[in-house]
Protein backbone atom coordinates (compact mmCIF):
# COMPACT_ATOMS: atom_id res chain seq x y z
CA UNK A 1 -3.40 23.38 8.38
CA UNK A 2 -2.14 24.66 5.20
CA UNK A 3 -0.59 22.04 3.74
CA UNK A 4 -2.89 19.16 2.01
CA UNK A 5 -0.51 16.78 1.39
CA UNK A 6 0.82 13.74 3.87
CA UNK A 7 3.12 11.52 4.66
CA UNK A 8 1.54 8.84 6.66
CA UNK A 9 3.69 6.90 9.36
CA UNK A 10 3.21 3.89 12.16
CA UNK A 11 5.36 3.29 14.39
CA UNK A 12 6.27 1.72 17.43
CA UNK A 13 10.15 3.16 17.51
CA UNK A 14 11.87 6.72 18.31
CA UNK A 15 12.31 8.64 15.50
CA UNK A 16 13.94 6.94 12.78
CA UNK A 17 16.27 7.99 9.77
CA UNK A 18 13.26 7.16 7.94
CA UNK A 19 11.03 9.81 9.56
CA UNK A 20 13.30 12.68 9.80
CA UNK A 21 14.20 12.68 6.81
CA UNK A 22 10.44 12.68 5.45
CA UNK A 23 9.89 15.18 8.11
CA UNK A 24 12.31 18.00 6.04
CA UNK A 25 9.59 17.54 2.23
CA UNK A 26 8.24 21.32 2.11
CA UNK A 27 4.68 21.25 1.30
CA UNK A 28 3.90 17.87 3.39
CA UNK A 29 2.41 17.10 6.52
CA UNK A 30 4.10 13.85 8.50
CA UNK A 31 1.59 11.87 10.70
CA UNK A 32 3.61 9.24 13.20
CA UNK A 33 1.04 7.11 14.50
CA UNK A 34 2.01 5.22 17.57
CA UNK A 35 1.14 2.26 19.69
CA UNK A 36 1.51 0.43 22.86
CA UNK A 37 4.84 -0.06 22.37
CA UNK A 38 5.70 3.16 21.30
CA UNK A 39 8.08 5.64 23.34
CA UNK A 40 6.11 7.87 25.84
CA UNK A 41 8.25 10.91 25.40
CA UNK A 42 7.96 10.54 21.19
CA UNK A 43 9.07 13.89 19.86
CA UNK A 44 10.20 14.76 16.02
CA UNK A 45 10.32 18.29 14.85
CA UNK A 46 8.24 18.61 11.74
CA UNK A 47 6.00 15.60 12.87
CA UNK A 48 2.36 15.46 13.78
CA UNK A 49 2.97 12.49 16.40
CA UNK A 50 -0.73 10.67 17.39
CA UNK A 51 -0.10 8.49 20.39
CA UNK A 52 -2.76 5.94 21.49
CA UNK A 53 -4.67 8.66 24.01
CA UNK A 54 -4.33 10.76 21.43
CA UNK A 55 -5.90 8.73 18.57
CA UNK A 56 -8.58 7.76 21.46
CA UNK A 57 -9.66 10.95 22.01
CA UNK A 58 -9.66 12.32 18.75
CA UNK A 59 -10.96 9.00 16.73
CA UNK A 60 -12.55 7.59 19.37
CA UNK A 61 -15.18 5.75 17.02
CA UNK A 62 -13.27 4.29 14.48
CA UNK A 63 -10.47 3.37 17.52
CA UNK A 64 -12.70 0.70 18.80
CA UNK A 65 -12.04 -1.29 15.39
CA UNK A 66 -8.79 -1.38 15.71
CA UNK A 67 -6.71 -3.47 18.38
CA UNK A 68 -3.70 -2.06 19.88
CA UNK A 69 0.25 -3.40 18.80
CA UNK A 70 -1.09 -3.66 14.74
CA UNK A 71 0.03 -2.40 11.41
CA UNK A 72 -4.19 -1.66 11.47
CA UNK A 73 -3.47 1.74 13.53
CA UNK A 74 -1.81 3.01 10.67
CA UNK A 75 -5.63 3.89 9.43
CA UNK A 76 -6.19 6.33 12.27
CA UNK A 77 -3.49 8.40 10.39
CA UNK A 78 -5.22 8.00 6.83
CA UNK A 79 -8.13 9.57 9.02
CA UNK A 80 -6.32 12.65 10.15
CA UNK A 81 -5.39 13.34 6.54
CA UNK A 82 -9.07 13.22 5.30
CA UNK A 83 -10.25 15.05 8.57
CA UNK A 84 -7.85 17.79 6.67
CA UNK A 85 -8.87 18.06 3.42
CA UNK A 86 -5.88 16.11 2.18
CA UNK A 87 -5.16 16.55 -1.73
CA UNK A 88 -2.20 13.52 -1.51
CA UNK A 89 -1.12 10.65 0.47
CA UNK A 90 2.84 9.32 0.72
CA UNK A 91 2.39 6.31 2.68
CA UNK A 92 5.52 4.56 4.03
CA UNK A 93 7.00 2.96 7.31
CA UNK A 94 9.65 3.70 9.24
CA UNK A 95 12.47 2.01 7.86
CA UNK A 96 12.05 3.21 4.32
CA UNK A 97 14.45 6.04 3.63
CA UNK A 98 13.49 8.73 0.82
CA UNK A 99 16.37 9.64 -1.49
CA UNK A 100 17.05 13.20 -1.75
CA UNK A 101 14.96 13.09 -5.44
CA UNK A 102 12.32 11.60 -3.77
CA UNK A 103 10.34 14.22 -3.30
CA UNK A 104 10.83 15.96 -6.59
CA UNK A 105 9.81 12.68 -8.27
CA UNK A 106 6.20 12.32 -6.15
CA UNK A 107 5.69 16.56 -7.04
CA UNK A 108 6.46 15.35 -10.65
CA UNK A 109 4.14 12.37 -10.93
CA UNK A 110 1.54 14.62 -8.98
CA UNK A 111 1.46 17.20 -11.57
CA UNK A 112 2.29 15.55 -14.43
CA UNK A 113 0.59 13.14 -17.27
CA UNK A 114 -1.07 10.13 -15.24
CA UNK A 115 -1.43 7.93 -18.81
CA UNK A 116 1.27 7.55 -20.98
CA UNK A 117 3.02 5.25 -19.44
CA UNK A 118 3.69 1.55 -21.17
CA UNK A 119 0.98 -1.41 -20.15
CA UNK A 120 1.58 -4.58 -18.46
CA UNK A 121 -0.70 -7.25 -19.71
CA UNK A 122 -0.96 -11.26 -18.74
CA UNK A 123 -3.41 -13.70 -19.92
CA UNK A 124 -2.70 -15.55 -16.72
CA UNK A 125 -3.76 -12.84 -14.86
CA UNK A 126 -0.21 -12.45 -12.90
CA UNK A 127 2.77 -10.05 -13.99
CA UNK A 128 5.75 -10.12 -11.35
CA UNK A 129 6.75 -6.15 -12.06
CA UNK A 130 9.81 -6.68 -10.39
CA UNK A 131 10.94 -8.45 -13.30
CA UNK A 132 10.19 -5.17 -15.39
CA UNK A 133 12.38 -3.37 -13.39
CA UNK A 134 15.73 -5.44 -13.83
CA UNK A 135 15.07 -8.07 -11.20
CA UNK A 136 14.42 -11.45 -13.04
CA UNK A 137 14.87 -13.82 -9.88
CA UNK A 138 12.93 -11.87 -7.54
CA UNK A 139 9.33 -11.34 -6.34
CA UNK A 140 7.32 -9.37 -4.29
CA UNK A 141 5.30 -10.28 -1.43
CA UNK A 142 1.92 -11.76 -2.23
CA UNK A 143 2.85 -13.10 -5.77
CA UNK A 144 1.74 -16.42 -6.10
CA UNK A 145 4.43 -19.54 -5.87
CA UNK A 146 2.77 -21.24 -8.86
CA UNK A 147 3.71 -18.26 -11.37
CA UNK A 148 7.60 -17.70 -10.45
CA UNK A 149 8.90 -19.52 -12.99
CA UNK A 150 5.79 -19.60 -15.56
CA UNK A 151 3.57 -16.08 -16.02
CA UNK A 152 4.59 -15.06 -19.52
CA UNK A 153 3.34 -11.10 -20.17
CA UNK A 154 3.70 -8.74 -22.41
CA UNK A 155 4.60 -4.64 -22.28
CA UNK A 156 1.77 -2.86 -24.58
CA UNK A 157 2.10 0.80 -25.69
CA UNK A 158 0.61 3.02 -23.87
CA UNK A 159 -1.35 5.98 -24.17
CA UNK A 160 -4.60 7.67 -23.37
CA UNK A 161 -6.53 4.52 -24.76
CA UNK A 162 -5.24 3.40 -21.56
CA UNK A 163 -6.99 3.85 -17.76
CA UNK A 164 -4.55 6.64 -15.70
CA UNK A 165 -3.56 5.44 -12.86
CA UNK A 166 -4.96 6.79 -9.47
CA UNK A 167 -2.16 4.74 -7.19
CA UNK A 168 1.47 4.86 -7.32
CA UNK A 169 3.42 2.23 -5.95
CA UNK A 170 7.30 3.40 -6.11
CA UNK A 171 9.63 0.24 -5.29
CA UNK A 172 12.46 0.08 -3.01
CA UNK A 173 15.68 -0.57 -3.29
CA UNK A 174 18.30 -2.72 -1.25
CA UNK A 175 16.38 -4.38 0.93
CA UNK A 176 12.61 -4.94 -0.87
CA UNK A 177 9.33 -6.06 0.01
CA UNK A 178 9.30 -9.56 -1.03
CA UNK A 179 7.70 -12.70 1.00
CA UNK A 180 9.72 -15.01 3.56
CA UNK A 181 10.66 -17.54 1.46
CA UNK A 182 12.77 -15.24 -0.99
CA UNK A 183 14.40 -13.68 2.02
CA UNK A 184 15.39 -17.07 3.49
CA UNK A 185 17.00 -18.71 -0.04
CA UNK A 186 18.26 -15.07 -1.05
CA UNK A 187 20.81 -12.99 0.59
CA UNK A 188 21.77 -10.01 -1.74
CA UNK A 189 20.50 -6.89 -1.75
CA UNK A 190 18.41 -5.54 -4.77
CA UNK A 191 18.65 -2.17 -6.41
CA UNK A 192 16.19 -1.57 -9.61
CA UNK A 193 16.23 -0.25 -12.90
CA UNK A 194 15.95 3.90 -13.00
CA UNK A 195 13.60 6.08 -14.79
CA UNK A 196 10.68 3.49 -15.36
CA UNK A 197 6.95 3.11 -15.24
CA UNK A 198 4.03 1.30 -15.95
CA UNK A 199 0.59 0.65 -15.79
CA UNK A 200 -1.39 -2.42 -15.05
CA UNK A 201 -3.92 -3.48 -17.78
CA UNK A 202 -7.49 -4.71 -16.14
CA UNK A 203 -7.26 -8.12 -14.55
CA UNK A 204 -3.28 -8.17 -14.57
CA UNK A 205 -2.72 -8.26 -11.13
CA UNK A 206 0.88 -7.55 -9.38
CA UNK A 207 1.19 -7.13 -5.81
CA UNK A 208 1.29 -3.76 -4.16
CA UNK A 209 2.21 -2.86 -0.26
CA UNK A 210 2.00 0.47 1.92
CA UNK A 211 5.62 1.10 2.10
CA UNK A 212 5.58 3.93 -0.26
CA UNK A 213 2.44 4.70 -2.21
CA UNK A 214 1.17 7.51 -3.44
CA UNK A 215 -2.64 7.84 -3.41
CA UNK A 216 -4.82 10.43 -4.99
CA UNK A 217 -8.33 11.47 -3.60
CA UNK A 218 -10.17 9.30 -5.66
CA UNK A 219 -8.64 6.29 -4.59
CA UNK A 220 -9.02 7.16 -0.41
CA UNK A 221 -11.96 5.28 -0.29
CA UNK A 222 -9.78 1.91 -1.39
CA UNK A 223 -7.05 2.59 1.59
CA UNK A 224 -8.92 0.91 3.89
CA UNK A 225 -6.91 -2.15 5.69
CA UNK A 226 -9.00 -5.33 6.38
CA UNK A 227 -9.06 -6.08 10.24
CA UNK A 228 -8.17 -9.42 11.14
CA UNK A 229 -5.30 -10.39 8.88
CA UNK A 230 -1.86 -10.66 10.14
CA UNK A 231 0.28 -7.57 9.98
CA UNK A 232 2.44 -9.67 6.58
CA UNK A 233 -1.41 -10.09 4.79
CA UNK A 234 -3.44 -7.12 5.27
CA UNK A 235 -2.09 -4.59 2.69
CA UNK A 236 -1.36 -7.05 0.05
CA UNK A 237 -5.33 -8.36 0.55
CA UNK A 238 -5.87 -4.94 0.34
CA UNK A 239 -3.85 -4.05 -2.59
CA UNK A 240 -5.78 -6.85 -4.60
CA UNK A 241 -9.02 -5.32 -3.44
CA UNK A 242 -7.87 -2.03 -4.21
CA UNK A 243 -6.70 -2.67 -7.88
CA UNK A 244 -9.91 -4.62 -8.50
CA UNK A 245 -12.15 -1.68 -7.33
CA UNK A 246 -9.55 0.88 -9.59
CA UNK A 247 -10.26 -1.14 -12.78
CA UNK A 248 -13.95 -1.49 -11.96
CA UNK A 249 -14.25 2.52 -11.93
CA UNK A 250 -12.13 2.95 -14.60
CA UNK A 251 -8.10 3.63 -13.30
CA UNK A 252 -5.97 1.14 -12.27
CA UNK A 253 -2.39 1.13 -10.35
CA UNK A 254 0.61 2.27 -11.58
CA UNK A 255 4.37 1.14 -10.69
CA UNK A 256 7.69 3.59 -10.45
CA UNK A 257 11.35 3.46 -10.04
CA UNK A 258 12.32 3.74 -6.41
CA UNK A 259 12.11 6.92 -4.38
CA UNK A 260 13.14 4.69 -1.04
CA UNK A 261 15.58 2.38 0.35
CA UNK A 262 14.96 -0.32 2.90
CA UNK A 263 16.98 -0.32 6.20
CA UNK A 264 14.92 -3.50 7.23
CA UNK A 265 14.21 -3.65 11.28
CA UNK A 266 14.57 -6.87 12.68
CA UNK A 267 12.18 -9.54 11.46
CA UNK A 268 11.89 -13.33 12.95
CA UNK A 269 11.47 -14.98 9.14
CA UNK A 270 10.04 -18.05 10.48
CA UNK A 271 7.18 -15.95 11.85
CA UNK A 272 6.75 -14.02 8.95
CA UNK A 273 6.22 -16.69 6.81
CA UNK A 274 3.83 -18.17 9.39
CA UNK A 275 2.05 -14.83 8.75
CA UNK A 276 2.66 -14.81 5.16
CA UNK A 277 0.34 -17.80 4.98
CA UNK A 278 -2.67 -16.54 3.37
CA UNK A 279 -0.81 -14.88 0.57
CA UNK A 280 0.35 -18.33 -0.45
CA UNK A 281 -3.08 -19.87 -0.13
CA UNK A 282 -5.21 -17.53 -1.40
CA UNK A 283 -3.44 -15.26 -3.70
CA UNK A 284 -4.55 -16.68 -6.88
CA UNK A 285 -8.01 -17.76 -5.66
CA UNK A 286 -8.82 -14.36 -4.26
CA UNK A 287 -7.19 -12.81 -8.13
CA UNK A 288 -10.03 -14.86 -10.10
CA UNK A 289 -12.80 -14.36 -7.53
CA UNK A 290 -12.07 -11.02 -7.16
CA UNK A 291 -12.28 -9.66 -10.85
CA UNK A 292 -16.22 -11.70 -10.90
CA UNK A 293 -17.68 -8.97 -9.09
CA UNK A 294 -20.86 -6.87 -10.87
CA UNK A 295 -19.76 -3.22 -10.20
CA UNK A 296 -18.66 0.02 -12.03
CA UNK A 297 -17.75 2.09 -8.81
CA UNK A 298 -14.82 2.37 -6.46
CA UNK A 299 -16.68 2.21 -3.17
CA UNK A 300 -19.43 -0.17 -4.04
CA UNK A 301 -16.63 -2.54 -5.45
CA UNK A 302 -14.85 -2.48 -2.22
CA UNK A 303 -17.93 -3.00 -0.50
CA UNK A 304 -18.58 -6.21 -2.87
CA UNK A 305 -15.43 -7.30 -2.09
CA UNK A 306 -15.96 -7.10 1.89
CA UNK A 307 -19.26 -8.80 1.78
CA UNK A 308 -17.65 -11.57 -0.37
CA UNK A 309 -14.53 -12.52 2.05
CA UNK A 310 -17.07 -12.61 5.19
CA UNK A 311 -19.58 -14.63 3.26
CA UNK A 312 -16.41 -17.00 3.18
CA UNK A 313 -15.72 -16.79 6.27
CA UNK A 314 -12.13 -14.64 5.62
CA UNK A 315 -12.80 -11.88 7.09
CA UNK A 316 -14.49 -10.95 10.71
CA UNK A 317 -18.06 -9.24 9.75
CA UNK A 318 -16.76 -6.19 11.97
CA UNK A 319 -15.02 -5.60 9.16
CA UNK A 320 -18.71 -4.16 7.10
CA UNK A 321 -19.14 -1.43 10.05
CA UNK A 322 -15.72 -0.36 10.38
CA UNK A 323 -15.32 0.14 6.69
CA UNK A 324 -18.62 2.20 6.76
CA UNK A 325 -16.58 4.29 9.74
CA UNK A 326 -14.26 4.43 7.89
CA UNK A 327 -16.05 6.14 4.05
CA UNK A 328 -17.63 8.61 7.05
CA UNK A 329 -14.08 10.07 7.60
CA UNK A 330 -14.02 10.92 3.93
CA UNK A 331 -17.51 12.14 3.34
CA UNK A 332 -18.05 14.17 5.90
């Protein structure tokens, strides 16, 4: 496969707007992973479409982690991009459209200066970055009730003082990830502020999703999605465990302008927030715990981080093999 860069896709639909249109970026590869639910005669032209026999036979190791109808099977798709050398991942989902800039504005932030953008710092330990980007009222998913109204922060200078970042979150417009509760006292749709970025200082935590993130090799080992959290929880949990294992090996997370818009598909919002549940709980406790660990590398911070949610009894211990399953992927 000659291209090394991805665009990684679940789905349980036909082809979207969403994935055709990521399907035309020269250079990248498009992974559809399916499901149960998916259609049997899935076909998109430019798409590398893994169906569940296919991501059986091929992955059939890591495939026993993962149960069928979940956001989880997205991994089997980070998996094909490491199986092939992959220099970048896009992640996204179906229902987030690219703009036509998009992808000159990922090639740009791939080949460009990774640490001069301004710092976001918080002596609470919480910075809602939607705020920095022209949205004062709003708040993404997995940012802690108790710091809506009250989590003064401050924009520092940046610089190469500064750690680069080695994840991208890009926003996105109209229809954003926030949490339940927004979306059921909120009605109007959101477009942000053009031509910004920023960094995260270490231990200012904002939430970050998979619906369009840019990840560089480096950070591949932190993709992994914990298994036993609802579909609304798991890549928020493991955006917190992420950012904590970036700062502990010396990056951190970056935030951009939008290169997507949201065409939502249907969601019931009472069950979402039912599955939204730990983010309210746990958000902040997880935050402080989190940043405690006694580690100065990626992997073995993530690893920390594992051990310490099943010790609690958050996480399902399958979760300390699969992960293991999953660093093989990357290694080997």
């Amino acid at each position: 496969m000659n291209n090394k860069k991805f665009i990684v896709i679940t789905s349980i639909n036909a082809p979207t707007l969403a994935v055709r249109e990521f399907a035309k970026w020269s250079g990248w590869t498009t992974i559809v992973v399916g499901d149960r639910k998916s259609p049997s005669d899935w076909e998109c032209s430019g798409v590398v479409y893994l169906s569940l026999e296919d991501q059986l036979s091929q992955f059939p190791v890591f495939s026993k982690f993962i149960p069928e109808n979940s956001y989880l099977r997205k991994m089997i798709g980070y998996i094909y991009a490491f199986r092939n050398e992959a220099e970048a991942i896009f992640e996204s989902d179906d229902d987030n459209i690219p703009y036509p800039e998009a992808l000159l504005k990922v090639e740009l932030d791939l080949a460009g200066k990774k640490n001069q953008s301004p710092v976001i710092f918080s002596e609470s330990g919480w910075a809602n970055i939607y705020k920095e980007f022209g949205a004062p009222h709003c708040w993404p998913r997995g940012y802690p009730l108790a710091y809506i109204q009250n989590s003064p922060y401050c924009v520092l200078d940046g610089g190469a003082s500064e750690a680069a970042w080695s994840v991208m979150q890009y926003l996105a417009d109209e229809d954003p990830d926030v949490d339940a509760i927004y979306r059921m006292t909120h009605s109007e749709e959101t477009y942000f502020a053009r031509n910004r970025e920023y960094r995260l200082k270490e231990n200012t935590f904002s939430p970050f999703n998979s619906q369009a993130t840019l990840w560089l090799p480096e950070s591949f080992p932190l993709m992994f999605l914990p298994i036993g959290k609802t579909d609304r929880v798991t890549d928020i949990l493991r955006g917190y465990m992420s950012l904590t294992s970036l700062w502990k090996g010396g990056s951190t997370l970056g935030f951009s302008s939008p290169v997507v818009y949201q065409k939502r598909n249907f969601h019931n919002l009472s069950k979402d927030f039912e599955q939204e549940y730990d983010l309210y709980k746990f958000s902040d406790i997880w935050s402080k715990k989190f940043t405690g660990i006694d580690s100065l590398q990626f992997i073995e911070s993530f690893r920390l981080l594992i051990l310490m949610l099943v010790e609690q009894y958050q996480l399902d211990q399958k979760n300390i093999e699969a992960y293991e399953c999953f660093l093989s992927e990357i290694t080997n």
